[in-house]
Protein backbone atom coordinates (compact mmCIF):
# COMPACT_ATOMS: atom_id res chain seq x y z
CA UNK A 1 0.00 0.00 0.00
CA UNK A 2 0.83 3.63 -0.41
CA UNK A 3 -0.24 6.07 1.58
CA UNK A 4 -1.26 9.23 0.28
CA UNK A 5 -0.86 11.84 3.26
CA UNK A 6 -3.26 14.86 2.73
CA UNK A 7 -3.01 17.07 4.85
CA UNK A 8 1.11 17.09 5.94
CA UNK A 9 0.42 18.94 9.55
CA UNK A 10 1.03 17.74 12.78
CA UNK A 11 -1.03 14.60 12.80
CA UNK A 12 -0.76 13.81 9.01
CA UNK A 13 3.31 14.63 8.77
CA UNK A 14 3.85 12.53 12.28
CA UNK A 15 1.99 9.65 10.57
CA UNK A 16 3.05 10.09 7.52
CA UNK A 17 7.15 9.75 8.78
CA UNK A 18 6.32 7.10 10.90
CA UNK A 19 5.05 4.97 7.86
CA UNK A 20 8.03 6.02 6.09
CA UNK A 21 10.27 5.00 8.70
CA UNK A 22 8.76 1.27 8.86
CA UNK A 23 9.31 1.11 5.19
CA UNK A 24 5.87 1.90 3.62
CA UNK A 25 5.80 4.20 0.20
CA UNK A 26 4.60 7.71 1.40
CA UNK A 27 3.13 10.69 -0.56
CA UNK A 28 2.87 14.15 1.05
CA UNK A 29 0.18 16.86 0.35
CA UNK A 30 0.40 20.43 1.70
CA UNK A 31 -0.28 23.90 0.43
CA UNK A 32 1.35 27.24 0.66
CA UNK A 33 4.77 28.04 2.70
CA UNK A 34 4.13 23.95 3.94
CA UNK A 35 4.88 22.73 0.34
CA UNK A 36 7.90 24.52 0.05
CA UNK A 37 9.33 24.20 2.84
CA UNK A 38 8.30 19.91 2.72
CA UNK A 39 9.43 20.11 -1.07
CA UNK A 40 12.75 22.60 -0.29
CA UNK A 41 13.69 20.49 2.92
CA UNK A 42 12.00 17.85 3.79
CA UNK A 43 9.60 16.77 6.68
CA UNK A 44 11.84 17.37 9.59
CA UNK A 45 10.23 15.15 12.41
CA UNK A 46 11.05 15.21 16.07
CA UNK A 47 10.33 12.49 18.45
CA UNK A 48 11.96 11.31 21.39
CA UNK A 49 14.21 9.19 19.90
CA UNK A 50 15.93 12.50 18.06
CA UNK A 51 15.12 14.23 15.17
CA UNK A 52 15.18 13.12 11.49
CA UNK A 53 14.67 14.52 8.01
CA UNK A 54 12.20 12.71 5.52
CA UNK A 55 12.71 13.51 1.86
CA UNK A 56 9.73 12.10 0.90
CA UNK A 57 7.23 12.80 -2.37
CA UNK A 58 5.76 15.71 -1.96
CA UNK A 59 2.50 17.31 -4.01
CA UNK A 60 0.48 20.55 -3.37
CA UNK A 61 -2.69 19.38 -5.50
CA UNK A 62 -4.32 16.27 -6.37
CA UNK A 63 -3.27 16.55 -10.28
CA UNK A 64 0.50 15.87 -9.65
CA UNK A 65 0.19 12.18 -8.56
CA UNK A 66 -0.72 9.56 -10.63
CA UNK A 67 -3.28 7.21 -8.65
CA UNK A 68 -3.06 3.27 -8.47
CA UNK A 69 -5.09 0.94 -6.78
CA UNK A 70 -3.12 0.24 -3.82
CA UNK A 71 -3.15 3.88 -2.59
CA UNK A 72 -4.83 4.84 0.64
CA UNK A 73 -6.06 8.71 1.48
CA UNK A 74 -5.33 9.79 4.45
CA UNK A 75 -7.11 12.82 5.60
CA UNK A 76 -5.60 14.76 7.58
CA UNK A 77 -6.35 17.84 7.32
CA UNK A 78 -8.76 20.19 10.06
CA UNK A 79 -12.28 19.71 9.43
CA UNK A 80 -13.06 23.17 7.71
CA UNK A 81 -10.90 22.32 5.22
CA UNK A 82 -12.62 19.05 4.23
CA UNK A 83 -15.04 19.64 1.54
CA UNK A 84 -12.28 21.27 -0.22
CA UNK A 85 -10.10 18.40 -0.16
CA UNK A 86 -12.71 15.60 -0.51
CA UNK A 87 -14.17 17.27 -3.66
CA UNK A 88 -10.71 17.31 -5.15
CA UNK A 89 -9.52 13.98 -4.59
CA UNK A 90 -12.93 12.39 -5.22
CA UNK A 91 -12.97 12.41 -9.27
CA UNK A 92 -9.14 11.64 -9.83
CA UNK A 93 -8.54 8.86 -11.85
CA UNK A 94 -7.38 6.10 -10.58
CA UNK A 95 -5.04 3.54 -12.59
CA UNK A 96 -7.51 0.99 -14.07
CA UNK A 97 -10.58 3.40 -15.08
CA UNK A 98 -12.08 4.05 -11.76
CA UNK A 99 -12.13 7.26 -9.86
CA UNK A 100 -10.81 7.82 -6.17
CA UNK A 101 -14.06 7.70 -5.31
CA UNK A 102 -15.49 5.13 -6.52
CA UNK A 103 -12.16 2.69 -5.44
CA UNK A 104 -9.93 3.82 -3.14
CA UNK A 105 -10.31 3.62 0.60
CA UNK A 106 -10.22 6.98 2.37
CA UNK A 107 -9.02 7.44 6.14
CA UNK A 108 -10.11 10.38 8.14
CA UNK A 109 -7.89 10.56 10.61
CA UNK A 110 -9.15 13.77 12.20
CA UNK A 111 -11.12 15.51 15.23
CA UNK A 112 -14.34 15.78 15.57
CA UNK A 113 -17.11 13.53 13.77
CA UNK A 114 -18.33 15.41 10.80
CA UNK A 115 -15.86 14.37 7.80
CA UNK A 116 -16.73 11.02 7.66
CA UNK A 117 -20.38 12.12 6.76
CA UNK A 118 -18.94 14.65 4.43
CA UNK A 119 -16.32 11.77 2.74
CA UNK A 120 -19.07 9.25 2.74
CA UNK A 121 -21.17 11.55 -0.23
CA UNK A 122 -18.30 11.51 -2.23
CA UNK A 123 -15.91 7.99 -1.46
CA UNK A 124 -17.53 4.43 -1.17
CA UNK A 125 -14.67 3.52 1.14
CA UNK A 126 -14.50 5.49 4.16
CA UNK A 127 -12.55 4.89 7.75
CA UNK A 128 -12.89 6.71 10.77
CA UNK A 129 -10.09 7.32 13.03
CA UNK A 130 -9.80 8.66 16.07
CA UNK A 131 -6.23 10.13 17.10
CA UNK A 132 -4.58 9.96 19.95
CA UNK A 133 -1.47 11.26 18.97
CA UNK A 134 0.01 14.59 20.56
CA UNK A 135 2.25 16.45 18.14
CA UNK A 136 2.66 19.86 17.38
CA UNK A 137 3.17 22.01 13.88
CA UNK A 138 3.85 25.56 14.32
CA UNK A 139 7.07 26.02 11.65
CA UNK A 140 6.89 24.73 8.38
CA UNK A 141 8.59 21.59 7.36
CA UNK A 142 9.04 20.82 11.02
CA UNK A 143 6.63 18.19 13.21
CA UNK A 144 7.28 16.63 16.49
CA UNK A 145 5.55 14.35 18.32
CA UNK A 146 6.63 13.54 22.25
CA UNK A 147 5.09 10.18 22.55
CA UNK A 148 7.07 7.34 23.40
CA UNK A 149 7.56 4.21 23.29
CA UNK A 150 4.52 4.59 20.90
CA UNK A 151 3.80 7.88 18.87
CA UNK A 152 0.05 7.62 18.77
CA UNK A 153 -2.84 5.22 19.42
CA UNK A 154 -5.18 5.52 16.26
CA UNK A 155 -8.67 3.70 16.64
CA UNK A 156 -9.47 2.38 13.10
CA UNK A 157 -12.74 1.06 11.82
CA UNK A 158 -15.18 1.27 8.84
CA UNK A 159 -17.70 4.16 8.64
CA UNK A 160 -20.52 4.22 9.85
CA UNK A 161 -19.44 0.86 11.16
CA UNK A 162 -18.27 -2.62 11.05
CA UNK A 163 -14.24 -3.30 10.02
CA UNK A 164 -13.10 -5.16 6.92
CA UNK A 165 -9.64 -6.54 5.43
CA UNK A 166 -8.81 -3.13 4.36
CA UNK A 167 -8.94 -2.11 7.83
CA UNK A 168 -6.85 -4.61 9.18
CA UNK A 169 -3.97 -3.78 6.42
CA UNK A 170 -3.49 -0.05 7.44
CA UNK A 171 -3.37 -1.00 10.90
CA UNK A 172 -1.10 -3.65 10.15
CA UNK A 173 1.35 -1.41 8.74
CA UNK A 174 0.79 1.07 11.57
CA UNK A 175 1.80 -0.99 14.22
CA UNK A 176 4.82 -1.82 12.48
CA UNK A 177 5.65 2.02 12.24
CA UNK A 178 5.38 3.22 16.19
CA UNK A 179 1.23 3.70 16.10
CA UNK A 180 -0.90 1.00 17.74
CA UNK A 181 -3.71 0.85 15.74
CA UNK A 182 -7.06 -0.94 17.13
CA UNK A 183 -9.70 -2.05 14.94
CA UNK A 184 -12.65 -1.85 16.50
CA UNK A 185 -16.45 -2.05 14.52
CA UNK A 186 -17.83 1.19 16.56
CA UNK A 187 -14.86 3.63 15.44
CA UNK A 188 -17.59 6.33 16.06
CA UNK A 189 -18.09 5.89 19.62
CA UNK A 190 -14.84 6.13 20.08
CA UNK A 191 -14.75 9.63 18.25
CA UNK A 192 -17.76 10.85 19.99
CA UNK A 193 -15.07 10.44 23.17
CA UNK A 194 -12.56 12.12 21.73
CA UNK A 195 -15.05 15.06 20.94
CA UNK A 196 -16.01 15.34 24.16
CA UNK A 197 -12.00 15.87 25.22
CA UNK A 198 -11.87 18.38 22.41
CA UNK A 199 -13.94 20.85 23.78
CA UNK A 200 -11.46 22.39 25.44
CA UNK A 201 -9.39 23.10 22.53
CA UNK A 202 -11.30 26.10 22.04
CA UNK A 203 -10.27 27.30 26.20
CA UNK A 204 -6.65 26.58 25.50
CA UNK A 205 -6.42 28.49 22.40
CA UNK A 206 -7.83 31.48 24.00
CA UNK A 207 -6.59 31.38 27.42
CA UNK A 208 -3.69 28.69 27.49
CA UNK A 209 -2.66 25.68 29.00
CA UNK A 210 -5.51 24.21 31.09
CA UNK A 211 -3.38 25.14 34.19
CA UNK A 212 -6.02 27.18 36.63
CA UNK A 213 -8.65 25.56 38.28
CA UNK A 214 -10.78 28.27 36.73
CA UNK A 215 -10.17 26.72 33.31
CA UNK A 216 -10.74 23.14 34.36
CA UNK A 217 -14.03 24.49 36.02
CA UNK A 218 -15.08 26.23 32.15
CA UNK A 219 -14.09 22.83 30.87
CA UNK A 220 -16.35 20.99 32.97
CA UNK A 221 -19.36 22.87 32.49
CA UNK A 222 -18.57 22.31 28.37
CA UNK A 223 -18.21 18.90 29.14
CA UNK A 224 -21.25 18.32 31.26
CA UNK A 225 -23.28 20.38 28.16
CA UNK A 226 -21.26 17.64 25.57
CA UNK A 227 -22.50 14.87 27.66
CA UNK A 228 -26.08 15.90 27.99
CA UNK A 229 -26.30 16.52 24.44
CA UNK A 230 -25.24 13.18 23.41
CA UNK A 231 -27.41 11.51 26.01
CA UNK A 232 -30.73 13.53 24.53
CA UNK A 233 -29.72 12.94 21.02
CA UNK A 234 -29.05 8.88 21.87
CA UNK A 235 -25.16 8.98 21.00
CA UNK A 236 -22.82 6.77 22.61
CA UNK A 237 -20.10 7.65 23.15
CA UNK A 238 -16.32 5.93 24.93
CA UNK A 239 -15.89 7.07 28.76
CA UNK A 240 -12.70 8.14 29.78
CA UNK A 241 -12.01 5.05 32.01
CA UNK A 242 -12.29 3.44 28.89
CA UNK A 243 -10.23 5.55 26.93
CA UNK A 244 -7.80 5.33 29.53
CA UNK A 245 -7.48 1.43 30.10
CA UNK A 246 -6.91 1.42 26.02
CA UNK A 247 -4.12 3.40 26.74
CA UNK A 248 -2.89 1.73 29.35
CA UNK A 249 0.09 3.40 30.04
CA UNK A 250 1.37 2.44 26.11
CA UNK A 251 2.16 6.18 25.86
CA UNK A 252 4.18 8.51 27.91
CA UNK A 253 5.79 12.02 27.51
CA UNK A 254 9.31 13.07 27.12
CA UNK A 255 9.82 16.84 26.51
CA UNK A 256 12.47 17.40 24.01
CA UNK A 257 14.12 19.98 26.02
CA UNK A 258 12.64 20.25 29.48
CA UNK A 259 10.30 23.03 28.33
CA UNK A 260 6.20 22.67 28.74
CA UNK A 261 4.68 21.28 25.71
CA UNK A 262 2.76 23.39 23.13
CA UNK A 263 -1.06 23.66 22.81
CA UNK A 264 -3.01 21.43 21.15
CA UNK A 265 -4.78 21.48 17.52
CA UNK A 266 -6.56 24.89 17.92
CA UNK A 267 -4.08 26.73 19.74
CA UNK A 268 -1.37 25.85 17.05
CA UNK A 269 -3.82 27.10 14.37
CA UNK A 270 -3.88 30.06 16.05
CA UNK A 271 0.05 30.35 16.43
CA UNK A 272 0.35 29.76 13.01
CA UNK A 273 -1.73 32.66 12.22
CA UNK A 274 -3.94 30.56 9.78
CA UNK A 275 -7.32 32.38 9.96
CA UNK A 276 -9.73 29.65 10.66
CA UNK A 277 -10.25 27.38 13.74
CA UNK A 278 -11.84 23.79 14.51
CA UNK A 279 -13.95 25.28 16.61
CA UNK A 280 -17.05 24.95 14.26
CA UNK A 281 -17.05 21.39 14.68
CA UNK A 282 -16.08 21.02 18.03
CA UNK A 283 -17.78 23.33 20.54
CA UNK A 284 -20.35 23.73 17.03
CA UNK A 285 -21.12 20.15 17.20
CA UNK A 286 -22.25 20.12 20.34
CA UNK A 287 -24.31 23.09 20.01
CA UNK A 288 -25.95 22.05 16.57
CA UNK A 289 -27.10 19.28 18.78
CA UNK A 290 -27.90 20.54 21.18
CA UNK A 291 -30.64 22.72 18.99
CA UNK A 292 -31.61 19.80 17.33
CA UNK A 293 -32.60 17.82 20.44
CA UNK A 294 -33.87 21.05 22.55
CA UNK A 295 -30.77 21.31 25.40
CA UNK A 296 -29.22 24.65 25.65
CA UNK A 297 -25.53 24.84 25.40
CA UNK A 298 -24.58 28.57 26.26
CA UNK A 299 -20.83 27.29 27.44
CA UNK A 300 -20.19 25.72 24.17
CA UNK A 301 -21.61 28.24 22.20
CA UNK A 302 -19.59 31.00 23.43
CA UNK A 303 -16.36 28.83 23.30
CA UNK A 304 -17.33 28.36 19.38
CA UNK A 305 -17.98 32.17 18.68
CA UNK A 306 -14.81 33.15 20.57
CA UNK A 307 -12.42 30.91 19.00
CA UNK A 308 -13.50 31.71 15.68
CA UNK A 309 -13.24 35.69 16.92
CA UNK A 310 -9.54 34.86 17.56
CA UNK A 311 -9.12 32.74 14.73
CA UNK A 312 -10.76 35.52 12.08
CA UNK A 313 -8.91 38.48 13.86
CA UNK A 314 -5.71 36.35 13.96
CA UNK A 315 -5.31 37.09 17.89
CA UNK A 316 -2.70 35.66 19.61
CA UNK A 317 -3.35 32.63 21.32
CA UNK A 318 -3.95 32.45 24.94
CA UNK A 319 -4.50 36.14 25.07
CA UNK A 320 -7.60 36.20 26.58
CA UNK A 321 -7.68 35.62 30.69
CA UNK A 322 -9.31 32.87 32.01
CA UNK A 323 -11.36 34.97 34.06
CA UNK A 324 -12.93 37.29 30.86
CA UNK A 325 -13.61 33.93 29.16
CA UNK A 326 -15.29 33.13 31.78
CA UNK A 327 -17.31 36.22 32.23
CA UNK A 328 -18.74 35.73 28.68
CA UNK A 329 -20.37 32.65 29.35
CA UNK A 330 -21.64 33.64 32.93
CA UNK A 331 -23.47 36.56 31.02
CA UNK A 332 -25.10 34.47 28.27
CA UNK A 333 -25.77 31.62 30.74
């Protein structure tokens, strides 16, 4: 198999080395300053064990590879940027007469839960995944990732459901490159999890590292409104004791240099000054269901809005006090 990497960020270029370490044929795709620097330098990736450079293929649009059968998609990039990508790999040609679409099996390996509905209008073969893999991105060319012994735990499984062969091939070759990948027929539920941990992405992008009591307190209030939500609208959805015993201490985290680690997803989109946020399918998931099942979800709802303010305005991350964060909920609450 060869994996087609779209989306070369933090998850997609950590993945995306990995696999090329273990051996497996690798295709980049990035855009802008990311191309160059990936087709000028190479994917620089740092992990515990020291830092490396891939020079691996590299493409900025789907027109520059040629497609064969054995390819897999992996999408990688954030969610607002998935129609976009899906609607341009969908109609390639594919070695043989079919289309991308029609024949080759597409990974979204991505937060949140709303690209797999997206992919699924457009690809016959879709695969959730849900990522458990801290790395950051915030200079181009240059991922790290401070897991180790493992790099990531990646939850694999057809969409909506169920597994197959295919399944059981990528995570084969993922567990030879530093990922443990489960395959498990309710990949959802598993994402639905992860969801619920995301939602406070959007209070560490504004405010920082959940470090104040304060911010775990905003947290929990967005998580109690996630967890009500689901509940009303019949979603289930992995616990964290779950989530935790899969982990089971496979993971741990070695700074590189004895400094605190970076933000997550949203907070690094924000550092990279990239004008757009997660947030819409995050805190937004929650609160489009919440309107569709009748539960009010002021926390989340001003977490969405304010993220997106940052993200549109290209504010610095963590520039907003816990405390005024804070205040803006208490006054729509």
């Amino acid at each position: 198999m060869r994996y087609i990497i779209v989306g070369a960020g933090a998850v997609g270029g950590a993945i995306g080395g990995r696999l090329a370490e273990a051996g497996h044929d690798v295709v980049l795709v990035a855009r802008g300053v990311q191309y160059e620097a990936l087709r000028e330098g190479g994917l620089r990736l740092t992990t515990p064990d020291g830092p490396r450079t891939h020079r691996l293929p590299v493409v900025d649009r789907p027109e520059a590879v040629d497609l064969t059968p054995d390819d897999v998609l992996v999408l990688a990039v954030k969610t607002q940027d998935s129609t976009a990508a899906l609607d341009a790999w969908s109609a390639r040609p594919v070695a043989g007469g079919c289309t991308a679409g029609e024949q080759l099996p597409l990974v979204c390996a991505q937060n949140g839960v709303e690209s797999e509905r997206l992919a699924l209008r457009r690809f016959q073969h879709v695969y959730g995944m849900c990522v458990w893999l801290p790395a950051t991105f915030v200079r181009p060319g240059e991922v790290s990732a401070a897991g180790t012994p493992l790099t990531g735990i990646l939850h694999l499984g057809r969409y909506p459901a169920g597994t197959d062969g295919t399944a059981e091939r990528i995570a084969a070759d993922l567990e030879k490159s530093m990922l443990l990948a489960p395959v498990v027929p309710d990949v959802m539920r598993w994402k639905y999890g992860k969801l619920l941990s995301n939602l406070a992405n959007a209070i560490e992008a504004v405010t920082g590292l959940l470090t104040e009591d304060d911010a775990v307190a905003l947290f929990k209030r967005a998580l109690a409104e996630g967890r009500a939500v689901l509940a009303a609208a019949g979603i289930d959805a992995v616990g964290q004791e779950e989530q935790a015993k899969a982990r089971g201490g496979r993971i741990r985290f070695e700074p590189f240099d004895g400094s605190p680690r970076d933000g997550g997803s949203s907070w690094q989109s924000l550092s990279r000054g990239t004008g757009t946020i997660e947030a819409d399918y995050l805190n937004g998931e929650i609160a489009l269901l919440g309107r569709l099942h009748g539960v009010p979800t002021p926390v989340n709802d001003v977490l969405q809005r304010t993220a997106n303010t940052f993200a549109r305005e290209r504010r610095e991350p963590g520039s907003m006090s816990v405390a005024e964060l804070t205040a803006l909920v208490d006054a729509t609450s």
